[in-house]
Protein backbone atom coordinates (compact mmCIF):
# COMPACT_ATOMS: atom_id res chain seq x y z
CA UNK A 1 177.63 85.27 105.32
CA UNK A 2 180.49 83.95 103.55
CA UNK A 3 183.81 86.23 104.23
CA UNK A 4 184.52 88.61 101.52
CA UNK A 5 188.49 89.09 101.47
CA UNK A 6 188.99 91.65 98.75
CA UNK A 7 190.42 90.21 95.82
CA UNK A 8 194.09 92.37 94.98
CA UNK A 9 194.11 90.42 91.15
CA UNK A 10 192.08 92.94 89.62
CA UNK A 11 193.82 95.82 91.38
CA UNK A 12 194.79 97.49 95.09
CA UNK A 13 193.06 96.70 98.30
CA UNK A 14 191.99 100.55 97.97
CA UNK A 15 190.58 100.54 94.37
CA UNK A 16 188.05 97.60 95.89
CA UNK A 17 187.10 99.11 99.01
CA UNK A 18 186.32 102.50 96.77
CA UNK A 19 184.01 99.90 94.77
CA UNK A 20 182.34 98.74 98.37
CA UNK A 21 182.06 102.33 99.39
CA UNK A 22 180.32 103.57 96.06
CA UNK A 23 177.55 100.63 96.48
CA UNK A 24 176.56 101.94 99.92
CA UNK A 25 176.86 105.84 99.02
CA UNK A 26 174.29 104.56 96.22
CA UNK A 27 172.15 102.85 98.29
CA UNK A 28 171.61 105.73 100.98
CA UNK A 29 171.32 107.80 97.96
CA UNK A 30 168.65 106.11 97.23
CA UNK A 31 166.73 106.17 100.17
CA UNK A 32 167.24 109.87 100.37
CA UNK A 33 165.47 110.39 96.56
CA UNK A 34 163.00 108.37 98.00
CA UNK A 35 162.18 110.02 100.82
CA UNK A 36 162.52 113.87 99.11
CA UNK A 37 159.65 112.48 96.41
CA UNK A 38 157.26 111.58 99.64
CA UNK A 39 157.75 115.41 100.69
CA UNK A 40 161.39 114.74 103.34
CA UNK A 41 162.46 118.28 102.73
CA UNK A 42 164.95 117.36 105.67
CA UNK A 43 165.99 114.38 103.49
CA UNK A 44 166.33 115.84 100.46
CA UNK A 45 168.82 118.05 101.85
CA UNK A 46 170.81 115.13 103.18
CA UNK A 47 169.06 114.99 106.59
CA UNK A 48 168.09 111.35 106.68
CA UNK A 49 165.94 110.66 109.22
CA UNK A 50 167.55 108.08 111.60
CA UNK A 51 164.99 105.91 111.73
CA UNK A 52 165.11 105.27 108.57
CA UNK A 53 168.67 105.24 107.70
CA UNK A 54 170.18 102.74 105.97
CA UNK A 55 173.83 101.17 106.84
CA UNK A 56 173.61 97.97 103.92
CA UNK A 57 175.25 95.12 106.33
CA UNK A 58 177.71 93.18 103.87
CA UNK A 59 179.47 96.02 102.08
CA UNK A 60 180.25 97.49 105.25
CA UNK A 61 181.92 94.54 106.66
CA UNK A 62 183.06 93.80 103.46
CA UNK A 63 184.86 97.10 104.06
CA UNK A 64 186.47 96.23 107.43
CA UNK A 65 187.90 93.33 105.63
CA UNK A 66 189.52 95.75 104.19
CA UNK A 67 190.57 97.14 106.98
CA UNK A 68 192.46 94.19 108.36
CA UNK A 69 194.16 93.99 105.27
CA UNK A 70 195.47 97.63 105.99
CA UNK A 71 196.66 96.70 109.39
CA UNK A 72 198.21 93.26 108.41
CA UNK A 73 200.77 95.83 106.44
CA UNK A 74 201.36 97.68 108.64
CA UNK A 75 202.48 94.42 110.30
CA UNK A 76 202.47 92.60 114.01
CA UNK A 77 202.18 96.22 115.53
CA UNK A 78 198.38 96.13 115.02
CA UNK A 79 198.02 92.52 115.92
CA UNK A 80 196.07 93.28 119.26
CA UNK A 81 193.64 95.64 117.32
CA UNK A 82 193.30 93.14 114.23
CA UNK A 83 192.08 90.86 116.57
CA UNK A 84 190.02 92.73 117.78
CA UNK A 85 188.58 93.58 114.65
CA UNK A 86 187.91 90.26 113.46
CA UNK A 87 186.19 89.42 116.23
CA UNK A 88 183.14 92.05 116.24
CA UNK A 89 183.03 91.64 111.86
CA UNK A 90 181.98 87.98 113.18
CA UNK A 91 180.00 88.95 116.10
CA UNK A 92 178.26 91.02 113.09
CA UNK A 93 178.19 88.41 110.59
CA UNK A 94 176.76 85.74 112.99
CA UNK A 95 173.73 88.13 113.54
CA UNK A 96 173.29 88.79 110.17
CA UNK A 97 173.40 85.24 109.36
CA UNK A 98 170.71 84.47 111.97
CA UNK A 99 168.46 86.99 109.90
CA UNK A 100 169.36 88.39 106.61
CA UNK A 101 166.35 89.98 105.87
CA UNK A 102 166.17 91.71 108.58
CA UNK A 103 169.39 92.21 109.24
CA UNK A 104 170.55 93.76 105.78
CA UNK A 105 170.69 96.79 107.61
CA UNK A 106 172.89 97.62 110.22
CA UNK A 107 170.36 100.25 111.71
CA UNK A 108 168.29 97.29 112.94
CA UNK A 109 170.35 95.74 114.52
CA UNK A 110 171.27 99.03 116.67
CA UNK A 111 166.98 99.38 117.10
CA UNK A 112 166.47 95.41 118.25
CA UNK A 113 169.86 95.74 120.90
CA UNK A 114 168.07 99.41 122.02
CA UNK A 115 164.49 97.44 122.19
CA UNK A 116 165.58 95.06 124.02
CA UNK A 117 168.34 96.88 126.53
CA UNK A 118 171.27 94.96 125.47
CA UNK A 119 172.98 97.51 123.54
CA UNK A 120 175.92 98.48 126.31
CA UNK A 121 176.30 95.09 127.03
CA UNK A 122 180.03 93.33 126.82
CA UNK A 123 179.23 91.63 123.61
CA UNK A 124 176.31 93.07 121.82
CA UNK A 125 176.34 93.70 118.13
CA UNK A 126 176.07 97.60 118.88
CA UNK A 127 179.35 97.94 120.87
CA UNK A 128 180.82 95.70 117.93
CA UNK A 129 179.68 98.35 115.10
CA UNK A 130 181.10 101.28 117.05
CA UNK A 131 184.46 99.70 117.58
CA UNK A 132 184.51 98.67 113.86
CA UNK A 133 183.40 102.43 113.18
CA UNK A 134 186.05 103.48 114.87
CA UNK A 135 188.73 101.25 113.50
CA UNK A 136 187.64 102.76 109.96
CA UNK A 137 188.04 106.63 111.50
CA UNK A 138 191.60 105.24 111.95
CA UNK A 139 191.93 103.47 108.81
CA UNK A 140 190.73 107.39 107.01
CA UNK A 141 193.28 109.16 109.07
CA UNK A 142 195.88 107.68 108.44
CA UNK A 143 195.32 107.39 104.76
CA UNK A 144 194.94 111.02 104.65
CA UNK A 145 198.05 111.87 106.57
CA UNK A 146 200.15 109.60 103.95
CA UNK A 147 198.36 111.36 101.35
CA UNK A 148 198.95 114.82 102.14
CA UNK A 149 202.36 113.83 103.24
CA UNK A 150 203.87 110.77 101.99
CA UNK A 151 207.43 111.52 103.27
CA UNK A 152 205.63 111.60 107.01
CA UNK A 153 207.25 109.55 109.12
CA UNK A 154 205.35 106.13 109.74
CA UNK A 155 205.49 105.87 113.01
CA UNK A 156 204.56 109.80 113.15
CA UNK A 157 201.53 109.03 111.12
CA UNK A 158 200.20 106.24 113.22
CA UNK A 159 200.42 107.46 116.54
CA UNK A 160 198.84 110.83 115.52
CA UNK A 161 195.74 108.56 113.73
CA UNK A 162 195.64 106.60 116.90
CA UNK A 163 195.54 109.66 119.57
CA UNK A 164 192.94 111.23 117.09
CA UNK A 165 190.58 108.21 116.34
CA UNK A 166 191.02 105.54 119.07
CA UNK A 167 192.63 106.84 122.07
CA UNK A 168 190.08 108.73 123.28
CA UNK A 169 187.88 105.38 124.09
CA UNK A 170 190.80 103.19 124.73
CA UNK A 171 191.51 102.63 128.78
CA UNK A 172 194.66 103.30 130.07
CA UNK A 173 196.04 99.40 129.46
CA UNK A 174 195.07 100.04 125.81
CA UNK A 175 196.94 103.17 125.54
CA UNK A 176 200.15 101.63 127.38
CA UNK A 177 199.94 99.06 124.66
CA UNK A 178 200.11 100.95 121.54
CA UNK A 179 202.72 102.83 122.65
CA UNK A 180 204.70 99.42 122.51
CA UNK A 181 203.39 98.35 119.60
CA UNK A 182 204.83 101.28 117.37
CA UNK A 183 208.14 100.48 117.98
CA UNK A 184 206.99 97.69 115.33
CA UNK A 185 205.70 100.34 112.29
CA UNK A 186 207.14 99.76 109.15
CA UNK A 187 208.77 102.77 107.49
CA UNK A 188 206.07 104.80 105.03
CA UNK A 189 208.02 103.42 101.91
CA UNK A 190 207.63 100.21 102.64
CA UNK A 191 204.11 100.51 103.63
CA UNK A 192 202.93 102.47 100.65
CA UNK A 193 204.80 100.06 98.82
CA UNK A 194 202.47 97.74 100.27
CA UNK A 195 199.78 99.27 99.11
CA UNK A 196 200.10 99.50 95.26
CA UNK A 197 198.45 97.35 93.01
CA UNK A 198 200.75 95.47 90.57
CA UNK A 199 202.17 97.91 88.06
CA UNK A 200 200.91 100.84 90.12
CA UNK A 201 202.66 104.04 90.32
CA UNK A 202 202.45 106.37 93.38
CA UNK A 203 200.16 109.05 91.69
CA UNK A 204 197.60 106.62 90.90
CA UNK A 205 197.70 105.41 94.39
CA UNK A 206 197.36 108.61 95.86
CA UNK A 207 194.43 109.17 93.30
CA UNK A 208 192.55 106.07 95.03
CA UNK A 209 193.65 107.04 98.45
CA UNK A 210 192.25 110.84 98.14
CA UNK A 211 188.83 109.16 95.86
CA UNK A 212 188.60 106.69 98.98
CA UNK A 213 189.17 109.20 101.57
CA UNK A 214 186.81 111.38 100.11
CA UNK A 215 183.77 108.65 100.21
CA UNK A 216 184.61 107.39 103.37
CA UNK A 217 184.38 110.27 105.89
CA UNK A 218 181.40 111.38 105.04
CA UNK A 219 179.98 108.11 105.27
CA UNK A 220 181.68 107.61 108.83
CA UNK A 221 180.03 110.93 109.68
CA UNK A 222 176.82 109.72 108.60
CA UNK A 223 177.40 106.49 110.91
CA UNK A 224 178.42 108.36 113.84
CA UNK A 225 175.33 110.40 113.35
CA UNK A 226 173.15 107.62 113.77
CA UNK A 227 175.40 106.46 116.97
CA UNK A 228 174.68 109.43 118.54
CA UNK A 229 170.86 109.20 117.93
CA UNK A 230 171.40 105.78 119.85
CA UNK A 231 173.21 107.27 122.59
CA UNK A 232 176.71 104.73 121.60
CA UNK A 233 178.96 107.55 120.65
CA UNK A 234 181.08 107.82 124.14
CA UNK A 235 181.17 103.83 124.84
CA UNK A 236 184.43 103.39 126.35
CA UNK A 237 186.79 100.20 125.83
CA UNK A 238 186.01 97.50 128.65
């Protein structure tokens, strides 16, 4: 699959990852009319079976390419976790590209790794989708916390995202890390700054930011739903 970098020419980095996130909330949309018309009570009340959940492969990692675009503003700070990033959206990509049939959907990859036993392994796809599940739950935070209080110190904002989102799973090294790496944050003005679209005033950006926000974490929740059901949720950082 060819990378997707978000194109900023027809407007923020947030305007197209609320177009990314809108294809995928259609999609499982869908699949849950679907399944309510073949008698899924469970379904039609927004129950979707696991098994036949549906995670649409290139809009989400279209949507972490987003997500490094986030980081790269908030500047050489994240550079450990970017890369990090970038690896397991190619780890992704490479099995998607093997297959993309079968592999439209996210959900089978997480079935073929928990087939086969290799889902806990170093470099399975499975560990990769978690991490970049993660990095997204810290990529919402944060946008909320500079939405409900855009004169929040940066730094502030991070490190509460981080010890909320990523700590948790992070091992001690990790941890030790990060708390280096904020030294590095940009101030919020700048990095809301970075943010805008040509043009763009802060109102509309909030607008996006609270829009985005608002499709996002219910879609993470949906995600971490179906990690649970494949027993990844409390995978810790090697």
């Amino acid at each position: 699959m060819k990378r997707k970098i978000m194109d900023q020419s027809k407007g923020s980095e947030i305007r197209s990852a609320i177009e990314e996130l809108s294809v995928m909330v259609k999609v499982i949309g869908v699949i849950t009319l679907l399944q309510a018309e073949n008698g899924d009570r469970d379904a039609a009340a927004f129950n979707i079976s696991h098994e036949a959940a549906h995670i649409p492969t290139r809009p989400f990692l279209s949507l972490c390419y987003f997500l490094l675009q986030v980081l790269d503003k908030i500047g050489p700070t994240m550079a450990v976790l970017r890369q990090d990033i970038h690896q397991n959206i190619r780890r992704l990509e490479t099995r998607h590209e093997a297959d993309p049939s079968t592999y439209s959907n996210m959900v089978e990859v997480l079935k073929t790794e928990a087939t086969d036993g290799t889902a806990r392994n170093i470099t399975s796809c499975s560990r990769a989708f978690v991490w970049l599940t993660r990095s997204l739950d810290f990529t919402a935070e944060l946008l909320k916390h500079l939405a409900v209080n855009p004169g929040q110190n940066m730094k502030e904002a991070v490190e509460e995202s981080y010890n909320l989102t990523l700590k948790p799973w992070h091992r001690w090294i990790s941890s030790a890390a990060s708390k280096v790496a904020l030294m590095l944050v940009p101030d919020n003005e700048t990095f809301i700054s970075s943010l805008m679209a040509k043009d763009e005033s802060y109102d509309n950006l909030k607008v996006e930011m609270e829009t985005l926000i608002s499709l996002l974490v219910p879609y993470l929740e949906q995600i971490h739903s179906i990690l649970r059901f494949y027993h990844l949720d409390k995978l810790k950082a090697n």
